[in-house]
Structures are given as C-alpha cells and as structure tokens.
C-alpha atoms as a PDB file:
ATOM      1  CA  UNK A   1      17.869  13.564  16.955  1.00  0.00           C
ATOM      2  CA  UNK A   2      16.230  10.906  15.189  1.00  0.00           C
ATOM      3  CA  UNK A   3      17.432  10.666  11.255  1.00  0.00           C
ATOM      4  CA  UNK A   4      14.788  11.016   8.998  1.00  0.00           C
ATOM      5  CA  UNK A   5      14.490   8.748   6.006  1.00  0.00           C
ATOM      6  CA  UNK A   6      12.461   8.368   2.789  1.00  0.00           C
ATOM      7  CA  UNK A   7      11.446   5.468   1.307  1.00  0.00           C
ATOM      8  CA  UNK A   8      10.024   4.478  -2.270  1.00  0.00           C
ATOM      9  CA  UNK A   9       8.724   1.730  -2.882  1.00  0.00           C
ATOM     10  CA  UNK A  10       8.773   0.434   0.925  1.00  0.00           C
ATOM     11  CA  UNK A  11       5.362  -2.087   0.667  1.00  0.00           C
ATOM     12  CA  UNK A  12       7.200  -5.172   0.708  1.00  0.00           C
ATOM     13  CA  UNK A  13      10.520  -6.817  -0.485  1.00  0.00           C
ATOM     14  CA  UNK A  14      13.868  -4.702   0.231  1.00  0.00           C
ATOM     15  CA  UNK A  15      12.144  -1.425   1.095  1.00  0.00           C
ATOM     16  CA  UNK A  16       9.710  -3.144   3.254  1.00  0.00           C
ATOM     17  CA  UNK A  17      12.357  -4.535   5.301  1.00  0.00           C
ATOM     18  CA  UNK A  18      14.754  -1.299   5.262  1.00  0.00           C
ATOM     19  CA  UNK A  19      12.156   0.484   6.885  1.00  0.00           C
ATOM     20  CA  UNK A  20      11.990  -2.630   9.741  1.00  0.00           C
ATOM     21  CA  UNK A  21      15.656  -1.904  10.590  1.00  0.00           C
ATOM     22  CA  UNK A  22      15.398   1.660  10.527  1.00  0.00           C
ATOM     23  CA  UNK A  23      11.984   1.826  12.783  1.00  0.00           C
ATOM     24  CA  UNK A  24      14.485  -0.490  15.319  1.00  0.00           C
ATOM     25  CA  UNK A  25      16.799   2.945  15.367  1.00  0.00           C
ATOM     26  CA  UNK A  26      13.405   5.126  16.047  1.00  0.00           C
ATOM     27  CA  UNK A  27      13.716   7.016  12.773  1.00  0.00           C
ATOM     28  CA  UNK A  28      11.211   8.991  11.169  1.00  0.00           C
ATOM     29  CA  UNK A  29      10.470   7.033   8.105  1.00  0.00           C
ATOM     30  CA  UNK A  30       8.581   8.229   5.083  1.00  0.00           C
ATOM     31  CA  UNK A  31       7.087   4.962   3.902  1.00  0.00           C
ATOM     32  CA  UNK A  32       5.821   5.233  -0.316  1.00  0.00           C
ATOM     33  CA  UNK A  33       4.288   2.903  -2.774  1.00  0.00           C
ATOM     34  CA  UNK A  34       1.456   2.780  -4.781  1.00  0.00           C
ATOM     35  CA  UNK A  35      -0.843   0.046  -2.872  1.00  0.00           C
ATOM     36  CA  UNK A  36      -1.634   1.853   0.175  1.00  0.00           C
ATOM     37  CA  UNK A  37      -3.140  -0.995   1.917  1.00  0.00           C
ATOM     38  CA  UNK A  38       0.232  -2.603   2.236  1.00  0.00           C
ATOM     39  CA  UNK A  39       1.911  -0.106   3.506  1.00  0.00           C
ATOM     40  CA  UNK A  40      -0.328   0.672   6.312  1.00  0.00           C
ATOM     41  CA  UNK A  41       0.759  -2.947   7.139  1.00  0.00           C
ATOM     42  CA  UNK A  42       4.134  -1.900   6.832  1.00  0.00           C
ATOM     43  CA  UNK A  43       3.697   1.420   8.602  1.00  0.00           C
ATOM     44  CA  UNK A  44       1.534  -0.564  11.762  1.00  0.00           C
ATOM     45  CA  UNK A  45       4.811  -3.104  11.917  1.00  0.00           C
ATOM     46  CA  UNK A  46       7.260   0.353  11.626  1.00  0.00           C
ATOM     47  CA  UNK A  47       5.394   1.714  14.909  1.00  0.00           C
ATOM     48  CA  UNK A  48       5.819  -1.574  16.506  1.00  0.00           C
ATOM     49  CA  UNK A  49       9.489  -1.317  16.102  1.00  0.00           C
ATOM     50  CA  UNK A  50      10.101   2.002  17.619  1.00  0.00           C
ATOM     51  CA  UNK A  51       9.759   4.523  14.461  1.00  0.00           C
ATOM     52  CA  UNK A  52       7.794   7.077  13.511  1.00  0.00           C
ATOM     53  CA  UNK A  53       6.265   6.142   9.941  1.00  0.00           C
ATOM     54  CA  UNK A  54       4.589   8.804   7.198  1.00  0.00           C
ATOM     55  CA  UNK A  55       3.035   7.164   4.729  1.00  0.00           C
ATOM     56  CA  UNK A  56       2.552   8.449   1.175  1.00  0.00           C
ATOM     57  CA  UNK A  57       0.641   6.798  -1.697  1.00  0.00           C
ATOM     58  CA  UNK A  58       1.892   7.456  -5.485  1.00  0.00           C
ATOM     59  CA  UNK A  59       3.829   5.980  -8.514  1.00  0.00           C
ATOM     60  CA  UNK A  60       7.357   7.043  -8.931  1.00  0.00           C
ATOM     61  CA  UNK A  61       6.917   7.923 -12.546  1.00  0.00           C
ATOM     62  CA  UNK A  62       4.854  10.727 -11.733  1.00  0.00           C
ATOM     63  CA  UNK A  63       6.944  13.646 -11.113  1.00  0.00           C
ATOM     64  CA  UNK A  64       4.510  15.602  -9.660  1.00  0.00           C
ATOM     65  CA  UNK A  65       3.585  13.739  -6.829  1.00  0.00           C
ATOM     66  CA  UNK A  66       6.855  12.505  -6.032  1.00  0.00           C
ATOM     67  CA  UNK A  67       8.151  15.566  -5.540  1.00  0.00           C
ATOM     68  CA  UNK A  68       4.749  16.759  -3.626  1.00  0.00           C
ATOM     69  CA  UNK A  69       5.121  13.811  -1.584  1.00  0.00           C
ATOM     70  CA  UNK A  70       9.149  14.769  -0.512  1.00  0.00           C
ATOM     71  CA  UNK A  71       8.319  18.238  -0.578  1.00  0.00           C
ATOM     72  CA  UNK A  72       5.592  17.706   2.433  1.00  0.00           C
ATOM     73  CA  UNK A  73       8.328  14.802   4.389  1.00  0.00           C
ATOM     74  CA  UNK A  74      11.322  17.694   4.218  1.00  0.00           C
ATOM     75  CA  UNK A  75       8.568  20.620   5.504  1.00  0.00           C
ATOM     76  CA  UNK A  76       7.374  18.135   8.171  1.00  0.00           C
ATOM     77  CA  UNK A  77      10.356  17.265   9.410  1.00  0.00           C
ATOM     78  CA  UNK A  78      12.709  20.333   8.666  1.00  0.00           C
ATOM     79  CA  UNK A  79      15.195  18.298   6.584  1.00  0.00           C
ATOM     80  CA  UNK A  80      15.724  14.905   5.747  1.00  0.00           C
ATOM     81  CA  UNK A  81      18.867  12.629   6.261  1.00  0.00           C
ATOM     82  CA  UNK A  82      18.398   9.754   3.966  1.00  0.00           C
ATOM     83  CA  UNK A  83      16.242   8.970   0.708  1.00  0.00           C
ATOM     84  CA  UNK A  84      16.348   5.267  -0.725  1.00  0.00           C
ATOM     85  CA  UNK A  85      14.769   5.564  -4.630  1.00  0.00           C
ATOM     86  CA  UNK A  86      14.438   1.480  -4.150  1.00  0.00           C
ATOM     87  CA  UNK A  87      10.686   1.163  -6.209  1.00  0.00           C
ATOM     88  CA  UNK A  88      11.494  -0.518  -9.753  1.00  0.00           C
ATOM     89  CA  UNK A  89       9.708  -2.897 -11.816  1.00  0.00           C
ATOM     90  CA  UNK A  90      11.379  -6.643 -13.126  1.00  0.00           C
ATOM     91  CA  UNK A  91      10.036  -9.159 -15.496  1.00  0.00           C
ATOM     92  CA  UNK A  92      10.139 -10.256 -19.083  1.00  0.00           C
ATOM     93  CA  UNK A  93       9.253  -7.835 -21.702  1.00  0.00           C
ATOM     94  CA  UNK A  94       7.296  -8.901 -24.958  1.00  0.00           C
ATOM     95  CA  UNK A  95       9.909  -7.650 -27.390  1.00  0.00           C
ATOM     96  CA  UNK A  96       7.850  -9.735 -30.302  1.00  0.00           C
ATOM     97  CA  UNK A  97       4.668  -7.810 -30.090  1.00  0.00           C
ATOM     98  CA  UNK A  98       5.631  -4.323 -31.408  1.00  0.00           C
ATOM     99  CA  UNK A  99       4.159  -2.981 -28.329  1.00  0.00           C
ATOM    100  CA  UNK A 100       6.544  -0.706 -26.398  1.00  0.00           C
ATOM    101  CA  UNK A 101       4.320  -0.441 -23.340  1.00  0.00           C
ATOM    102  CA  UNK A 102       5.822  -2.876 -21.179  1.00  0.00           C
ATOM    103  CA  UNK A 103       9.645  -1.734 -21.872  1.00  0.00           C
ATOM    104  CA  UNK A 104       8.160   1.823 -21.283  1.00  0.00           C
ATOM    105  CA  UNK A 105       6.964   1.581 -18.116  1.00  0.00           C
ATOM    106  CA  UNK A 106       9.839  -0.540 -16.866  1.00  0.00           C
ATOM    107  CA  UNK A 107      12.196   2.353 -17.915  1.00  0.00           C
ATOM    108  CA  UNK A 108       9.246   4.964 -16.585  1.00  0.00           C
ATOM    109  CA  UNK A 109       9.321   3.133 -13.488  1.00  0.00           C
ATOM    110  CA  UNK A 110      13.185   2.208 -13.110  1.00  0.00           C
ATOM    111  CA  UNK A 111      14.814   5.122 -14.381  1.00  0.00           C
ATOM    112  CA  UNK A 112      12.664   8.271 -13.997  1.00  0.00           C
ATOM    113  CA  UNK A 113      11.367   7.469 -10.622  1.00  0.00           C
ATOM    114  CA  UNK A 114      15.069   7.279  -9.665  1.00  0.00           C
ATOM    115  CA  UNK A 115      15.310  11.025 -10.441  1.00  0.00           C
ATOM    116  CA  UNK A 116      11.908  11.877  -9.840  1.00  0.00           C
ATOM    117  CA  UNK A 117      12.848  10.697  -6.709  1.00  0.00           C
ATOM    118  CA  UNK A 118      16.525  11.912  -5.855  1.00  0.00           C
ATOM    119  CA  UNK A 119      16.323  15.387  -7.250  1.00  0.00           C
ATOM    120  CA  UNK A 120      13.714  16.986  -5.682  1.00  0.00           C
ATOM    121  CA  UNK A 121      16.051  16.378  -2.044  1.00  0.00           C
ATOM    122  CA  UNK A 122      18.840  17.587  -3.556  1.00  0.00           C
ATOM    123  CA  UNK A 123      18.258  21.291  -2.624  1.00  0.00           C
ATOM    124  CA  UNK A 124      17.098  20.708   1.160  1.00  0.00           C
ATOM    125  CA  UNK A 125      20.361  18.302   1.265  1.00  0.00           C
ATOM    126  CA  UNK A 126      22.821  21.092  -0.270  1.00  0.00           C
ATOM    127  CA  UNK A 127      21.301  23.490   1.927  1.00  0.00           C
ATOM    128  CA  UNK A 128      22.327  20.782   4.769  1.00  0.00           C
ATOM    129  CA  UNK A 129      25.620  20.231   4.098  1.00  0.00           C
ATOM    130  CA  UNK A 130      24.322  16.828   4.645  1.00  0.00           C
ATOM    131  CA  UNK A 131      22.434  13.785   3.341  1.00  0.00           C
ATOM    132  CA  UNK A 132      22.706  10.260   1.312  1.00  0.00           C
ATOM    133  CA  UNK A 133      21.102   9.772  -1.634  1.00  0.00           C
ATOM    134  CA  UNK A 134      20.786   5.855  -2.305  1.00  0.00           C
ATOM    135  CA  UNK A 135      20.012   4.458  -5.189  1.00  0.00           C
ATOM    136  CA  UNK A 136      19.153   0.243  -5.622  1.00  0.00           C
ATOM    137  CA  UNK A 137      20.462  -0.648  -8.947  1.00  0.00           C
ATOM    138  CA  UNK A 138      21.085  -4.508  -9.407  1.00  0.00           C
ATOM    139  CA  UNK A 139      24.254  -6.800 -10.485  1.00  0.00           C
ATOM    140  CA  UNK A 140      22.289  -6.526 -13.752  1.00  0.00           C
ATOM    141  CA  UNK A 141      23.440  -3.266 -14.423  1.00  0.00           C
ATOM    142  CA  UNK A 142      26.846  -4.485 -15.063  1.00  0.00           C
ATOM    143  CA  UNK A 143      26.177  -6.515 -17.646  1.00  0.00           C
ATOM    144  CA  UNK A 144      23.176  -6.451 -20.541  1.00  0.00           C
ATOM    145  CA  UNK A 145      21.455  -9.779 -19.936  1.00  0.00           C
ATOM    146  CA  UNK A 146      19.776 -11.852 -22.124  1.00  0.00           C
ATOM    147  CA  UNK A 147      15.271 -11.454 -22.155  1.00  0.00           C
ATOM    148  CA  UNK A 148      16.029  -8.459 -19.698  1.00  0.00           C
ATOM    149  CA  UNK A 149      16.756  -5.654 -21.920  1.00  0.00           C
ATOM    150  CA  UNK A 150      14.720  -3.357 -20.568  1.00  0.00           C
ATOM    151  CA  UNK A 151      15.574  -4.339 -16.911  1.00  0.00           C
ATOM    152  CA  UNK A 152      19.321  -4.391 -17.276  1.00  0.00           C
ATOM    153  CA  UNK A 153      19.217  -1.237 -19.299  1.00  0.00           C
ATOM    154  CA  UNK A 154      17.132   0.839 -16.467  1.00  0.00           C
ATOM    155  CA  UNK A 155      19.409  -0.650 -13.881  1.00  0.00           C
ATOM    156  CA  UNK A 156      22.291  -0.083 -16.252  1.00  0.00           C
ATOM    157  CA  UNK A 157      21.136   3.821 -16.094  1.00  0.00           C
ATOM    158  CA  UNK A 158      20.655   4.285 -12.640  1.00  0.00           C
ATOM    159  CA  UNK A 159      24.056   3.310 -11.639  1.00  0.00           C
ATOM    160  CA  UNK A 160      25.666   5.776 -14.437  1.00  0.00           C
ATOM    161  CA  UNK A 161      23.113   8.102 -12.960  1.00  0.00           C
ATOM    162  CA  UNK A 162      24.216   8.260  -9.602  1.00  0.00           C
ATOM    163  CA  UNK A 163      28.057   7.701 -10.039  1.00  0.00           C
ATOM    164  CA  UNK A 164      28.044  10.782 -12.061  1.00  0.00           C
ATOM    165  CA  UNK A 165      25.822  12.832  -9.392  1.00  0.00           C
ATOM    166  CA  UNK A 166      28.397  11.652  -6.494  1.00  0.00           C
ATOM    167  CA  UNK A 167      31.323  13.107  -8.692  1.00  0.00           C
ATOM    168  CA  UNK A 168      28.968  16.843  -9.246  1.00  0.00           C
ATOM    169  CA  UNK A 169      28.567  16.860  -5.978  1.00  0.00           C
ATOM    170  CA  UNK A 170      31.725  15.474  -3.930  1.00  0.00           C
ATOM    171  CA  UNK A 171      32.082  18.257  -2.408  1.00  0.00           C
ATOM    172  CA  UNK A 172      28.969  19.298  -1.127  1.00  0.00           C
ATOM    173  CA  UNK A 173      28.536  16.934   1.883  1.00  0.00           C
ATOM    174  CA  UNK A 174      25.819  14.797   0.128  1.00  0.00           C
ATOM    175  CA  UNK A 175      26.798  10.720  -0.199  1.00  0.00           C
ATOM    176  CA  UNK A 176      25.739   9.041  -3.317  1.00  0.00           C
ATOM    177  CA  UNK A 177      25.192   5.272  -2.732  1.00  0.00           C
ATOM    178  CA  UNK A 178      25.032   2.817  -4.913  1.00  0.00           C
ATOM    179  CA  UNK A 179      22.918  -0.655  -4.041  1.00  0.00           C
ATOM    180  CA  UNK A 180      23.689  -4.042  -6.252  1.00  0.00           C
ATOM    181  CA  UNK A 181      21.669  -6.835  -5.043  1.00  0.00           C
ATOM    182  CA  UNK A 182      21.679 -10.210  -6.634  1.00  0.00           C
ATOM    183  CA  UNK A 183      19.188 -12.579  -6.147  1.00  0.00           C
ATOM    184  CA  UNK A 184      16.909 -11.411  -3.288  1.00  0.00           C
ATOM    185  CA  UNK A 185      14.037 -13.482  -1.489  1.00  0.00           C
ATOM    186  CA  UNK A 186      11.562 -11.088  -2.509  1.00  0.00           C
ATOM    187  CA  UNK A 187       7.661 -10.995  -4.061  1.00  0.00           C
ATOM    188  CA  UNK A 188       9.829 -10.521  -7.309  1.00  0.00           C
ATOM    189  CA  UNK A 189      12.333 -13.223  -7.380  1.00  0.00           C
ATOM    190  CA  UNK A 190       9.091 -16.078  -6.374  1.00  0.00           C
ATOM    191  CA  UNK A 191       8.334 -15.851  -9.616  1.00  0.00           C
ATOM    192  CA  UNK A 192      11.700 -17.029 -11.541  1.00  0.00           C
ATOM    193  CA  UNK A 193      10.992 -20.522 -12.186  1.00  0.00           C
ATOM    194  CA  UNK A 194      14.918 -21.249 -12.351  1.00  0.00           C
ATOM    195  CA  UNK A 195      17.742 -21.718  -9.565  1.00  0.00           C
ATOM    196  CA  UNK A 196      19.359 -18.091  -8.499  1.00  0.00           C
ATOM    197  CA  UNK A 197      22.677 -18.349  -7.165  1.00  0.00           C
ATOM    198  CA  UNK A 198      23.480 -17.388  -3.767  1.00  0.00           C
ATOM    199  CA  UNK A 199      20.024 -15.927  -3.123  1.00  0.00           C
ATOM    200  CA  UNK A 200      20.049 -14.052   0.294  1.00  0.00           C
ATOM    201  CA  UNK A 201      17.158 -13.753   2.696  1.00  0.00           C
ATOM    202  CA  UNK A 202      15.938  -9.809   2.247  1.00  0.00           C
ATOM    203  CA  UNK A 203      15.892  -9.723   5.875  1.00  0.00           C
ATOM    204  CA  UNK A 204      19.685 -10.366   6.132  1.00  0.00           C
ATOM    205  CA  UNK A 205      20.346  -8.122   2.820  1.00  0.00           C
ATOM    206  CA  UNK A 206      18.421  -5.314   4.609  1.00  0.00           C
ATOM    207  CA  UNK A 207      20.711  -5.396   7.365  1.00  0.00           C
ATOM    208  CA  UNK A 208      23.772  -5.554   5.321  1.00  0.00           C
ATOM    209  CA  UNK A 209      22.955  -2.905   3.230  1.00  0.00           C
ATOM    210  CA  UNK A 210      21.666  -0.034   6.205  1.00  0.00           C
ATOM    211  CA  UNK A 211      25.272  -0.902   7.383  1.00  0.00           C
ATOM    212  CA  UNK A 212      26.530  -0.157   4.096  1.00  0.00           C
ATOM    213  CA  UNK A 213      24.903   3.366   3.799  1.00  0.00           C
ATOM    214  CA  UNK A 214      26.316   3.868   7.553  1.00  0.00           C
ATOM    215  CA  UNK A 215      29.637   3.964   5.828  1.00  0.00           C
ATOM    216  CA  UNK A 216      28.813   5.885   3.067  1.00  0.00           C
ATOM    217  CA  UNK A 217      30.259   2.559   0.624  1.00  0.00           C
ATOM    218  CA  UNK A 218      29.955   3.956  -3.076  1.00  0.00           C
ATOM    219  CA  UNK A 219      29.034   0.831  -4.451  1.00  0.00           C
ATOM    220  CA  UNK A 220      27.912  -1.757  -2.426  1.00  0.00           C
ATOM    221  CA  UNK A 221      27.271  -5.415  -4.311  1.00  0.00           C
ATOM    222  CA  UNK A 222      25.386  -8.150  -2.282  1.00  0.00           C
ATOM    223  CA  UNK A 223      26.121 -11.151  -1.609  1.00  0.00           C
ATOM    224  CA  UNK A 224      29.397 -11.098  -1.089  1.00  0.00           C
ATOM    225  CA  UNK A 225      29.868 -13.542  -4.072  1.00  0.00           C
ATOM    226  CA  UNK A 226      28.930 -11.223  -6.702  1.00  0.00           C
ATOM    227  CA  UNK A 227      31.994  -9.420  -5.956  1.00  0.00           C
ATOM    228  CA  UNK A 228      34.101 -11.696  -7.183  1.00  0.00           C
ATOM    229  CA  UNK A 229      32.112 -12.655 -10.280  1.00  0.00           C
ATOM    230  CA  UNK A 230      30.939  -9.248 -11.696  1.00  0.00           C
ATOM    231  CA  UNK A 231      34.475  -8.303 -12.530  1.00  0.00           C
ATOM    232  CA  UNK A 232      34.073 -11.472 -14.928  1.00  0.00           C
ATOM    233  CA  UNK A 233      30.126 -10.372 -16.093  1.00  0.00           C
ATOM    234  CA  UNK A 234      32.281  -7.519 -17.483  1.00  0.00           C
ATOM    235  CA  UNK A 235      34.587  -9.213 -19.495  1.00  0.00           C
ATOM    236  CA  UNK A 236      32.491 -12.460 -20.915  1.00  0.00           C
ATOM    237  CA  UNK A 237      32.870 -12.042 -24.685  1.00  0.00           C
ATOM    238  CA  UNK A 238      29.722 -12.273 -26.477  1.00  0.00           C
ATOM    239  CA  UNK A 239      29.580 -15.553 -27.656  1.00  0.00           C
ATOM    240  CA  UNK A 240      29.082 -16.809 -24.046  1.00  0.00           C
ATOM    241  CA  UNK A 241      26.216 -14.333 -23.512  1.00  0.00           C
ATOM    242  CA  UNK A 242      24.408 -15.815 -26.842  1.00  0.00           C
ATOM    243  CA  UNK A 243      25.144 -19.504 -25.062  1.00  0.00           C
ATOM    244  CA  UNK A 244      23.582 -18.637 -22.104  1.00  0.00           C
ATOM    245  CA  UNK A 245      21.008 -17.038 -24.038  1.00  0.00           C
ATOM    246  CA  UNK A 246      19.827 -20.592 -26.134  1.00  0.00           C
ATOM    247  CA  UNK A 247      20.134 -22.448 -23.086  1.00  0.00           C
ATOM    248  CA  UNK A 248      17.895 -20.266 -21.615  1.00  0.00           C
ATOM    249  CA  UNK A 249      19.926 -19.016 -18.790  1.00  0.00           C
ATOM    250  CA  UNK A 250      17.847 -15.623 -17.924  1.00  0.00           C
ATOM    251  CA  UNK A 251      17.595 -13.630 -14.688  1.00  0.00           C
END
C-alpha cells in the first residue's frame, strides 16, 4: 500500500524536495502552501517521479482551512501515514518600530500552523494505531539568537511542543519527530548576506531527513556538525551571545 503523506508548506525549499523523494517511493502526497502556482510545479514534477500528488492551497495560520484541508486528504485516502508541519516564516523583525505585526505573524505562522497542522491528524492517527507526526524546528531553537527573537522563539516552541506530545502519546503508536536543520540551500537562506557554516544542499538534507523519519529518530539535527556544537549553543554564557551580537554575527 502506498503511505500517504501530508505536506505544509511543500512549494519550494525542504518541503518541495521531501515531496521529490517521497513521489520516488509512489506515495500519495498531499502537497500545501499558499502560492498555488508553485505547487502545481511541484505537484507536475511529483507525478513525474512516480507519486500521486493532492494539492491544497491555504496559510497555516488559519485553523479552519488547515484542518478542512487534512480533513478532505484523511477522507480521500482512508487514513494518513505521515504529516510534515514544515511551512514557517524567517527573517529579521523590526523590533524598533512598535509594530508587532511582523513578530506576530512569524509566531502565527511558526507556531500555530505547527498545531493547526498536527492536531487535527491526531484522531485518524490514534484511531490507527499508527502515524508520524514531524515537526521542522531549526538548530535555532536551542539557543535564543541574537536579531531573531521571534524566529528562535517560534522554533524554540515547536520543539517543546512536540517533545511533550511524543511523551502524551508514547504509547499510542504515533511517532513524534523532531527536524533541526542548520543552514539549508533554500529560497530563505539566499538572502543572508553572511557565510553559514556547513550549509547543506536541500536536496541531500531531504534525503537525510526521509531516512530519519524511517527510523522514527526523536530528534534529528542536520548536518552532522551541529551535533557536536549545539551541546555548546547550550552552555555559551551570555556575554559571548552579546559579542556575537555587536559583531553582528546573526542567523
């Protein structure tokens, strides 16, 4: 039987290519994002490969049609195997302003559209015995980073988030997967004018992390590097942080 998977935010960068390697295994895919234009680019490529794409246009921080949207894939499909709440939002914030709309959003975007997005499966999965809920958090959410409050906090959230649902439900039969990419080759890290470290070609990430959710890894950090220095993010005492921070070191 061919797994079914949904996707948010699947028009391009890490959810884009996800839904390459799983239309190579012939899964139905449930391909989301608000421009709909790109992902009937992404959805044409999907059929190419061998799957079976659905495509559904929203924003994650609407509730509503989130849930209407995975409502419809489940009912389609009679179940669903994996969901992947990968849409989020990066970028500076104006903190100087006094204008809250662009730290609002992010945290619309990044944190509710997380659960607007992994609830409403959770009943169809329980019924299952079954599923994997994965979540794409960031190496930023181990660590509050300096000009990304808003970003680290959302990514901070969603790791919390889903660490505590995998302990409510550990015995249910439902995974809860954790996703920490660095630095990307994305649409979203073009834009950083500074060097990223290690940065990893989403095409390889994508790969590495479909085999991470094959074996269920709790948390899975990527690249490899990180591993070994987010131990240390943890522990830098604050006066590094505020260094970094005047020399403008920002992510």
């Amino acid at each position: 039987m061919n797994i079914k998977v949904f996707i948010t935010g699947a028009s391009s960068g890490i959810g884009e290519y996800i839904a390459y390697e799983y239309a190579k295994r012939g899964a139905i895919i449930g391909l989301t994002a608000r421009r709909k234009n790109l992902l009937e680019q992404v959805a044409a490529k999907c059929k190419e490969l061998g799957g079976d794409p659905i495509i559904y246009q929203f924003d994650v921080s609407d509730a509503d049609s989130t849930k209407q949207a995975i409502d419809d894939f489940i009912q389609k499909n009679n179940g669903i195997d994996v969901v992947i709440a990968n849409a989020g939002i990066s970028g500076k914030v104006d903190l100087q302003s006094g204008n809250s709309d662009q730290t609002n959003r992010m945290l619309s975007t990044n944190i509710l559209g997380v659960s607007n997005t992994a609830l409403p499966v959770l009943p169809s999965m329980l019924k299952q015995k079954s599923g994997k809920v994965v979540v794409v958090s960031s190496i930023a959410g181990f660590r509050a980073l300096p000009s990304r409050s808003s970003y680290s906090a959302s990514k901070i959230a969603i790791r919390f988030m889903n660490n505590s649902w995998r302990y409510t439900f550990q015995k249910q039969g439902i995974n809860f997967i954790t996703i920490c990419p660095g630095f990307i080759e994305t649409n979203m890290t073009d834009k950083n004018k500074f060097k990223m470290p290690f940065l990893m070609n989403v095409d390889v990430f994508a790969k590495k992390m479909i085999k991470a959710i094959d074996k269920n890894k709790k948390t899975y950090i990527a690249p490899w590097q990180w591993n070994f220095i987010v131990p240390l993010i943890r522990i830098v005492p604050d006066w590094l942080i505020n260094f970094a921070a005047s020399k403008k070191v920002q992510k």
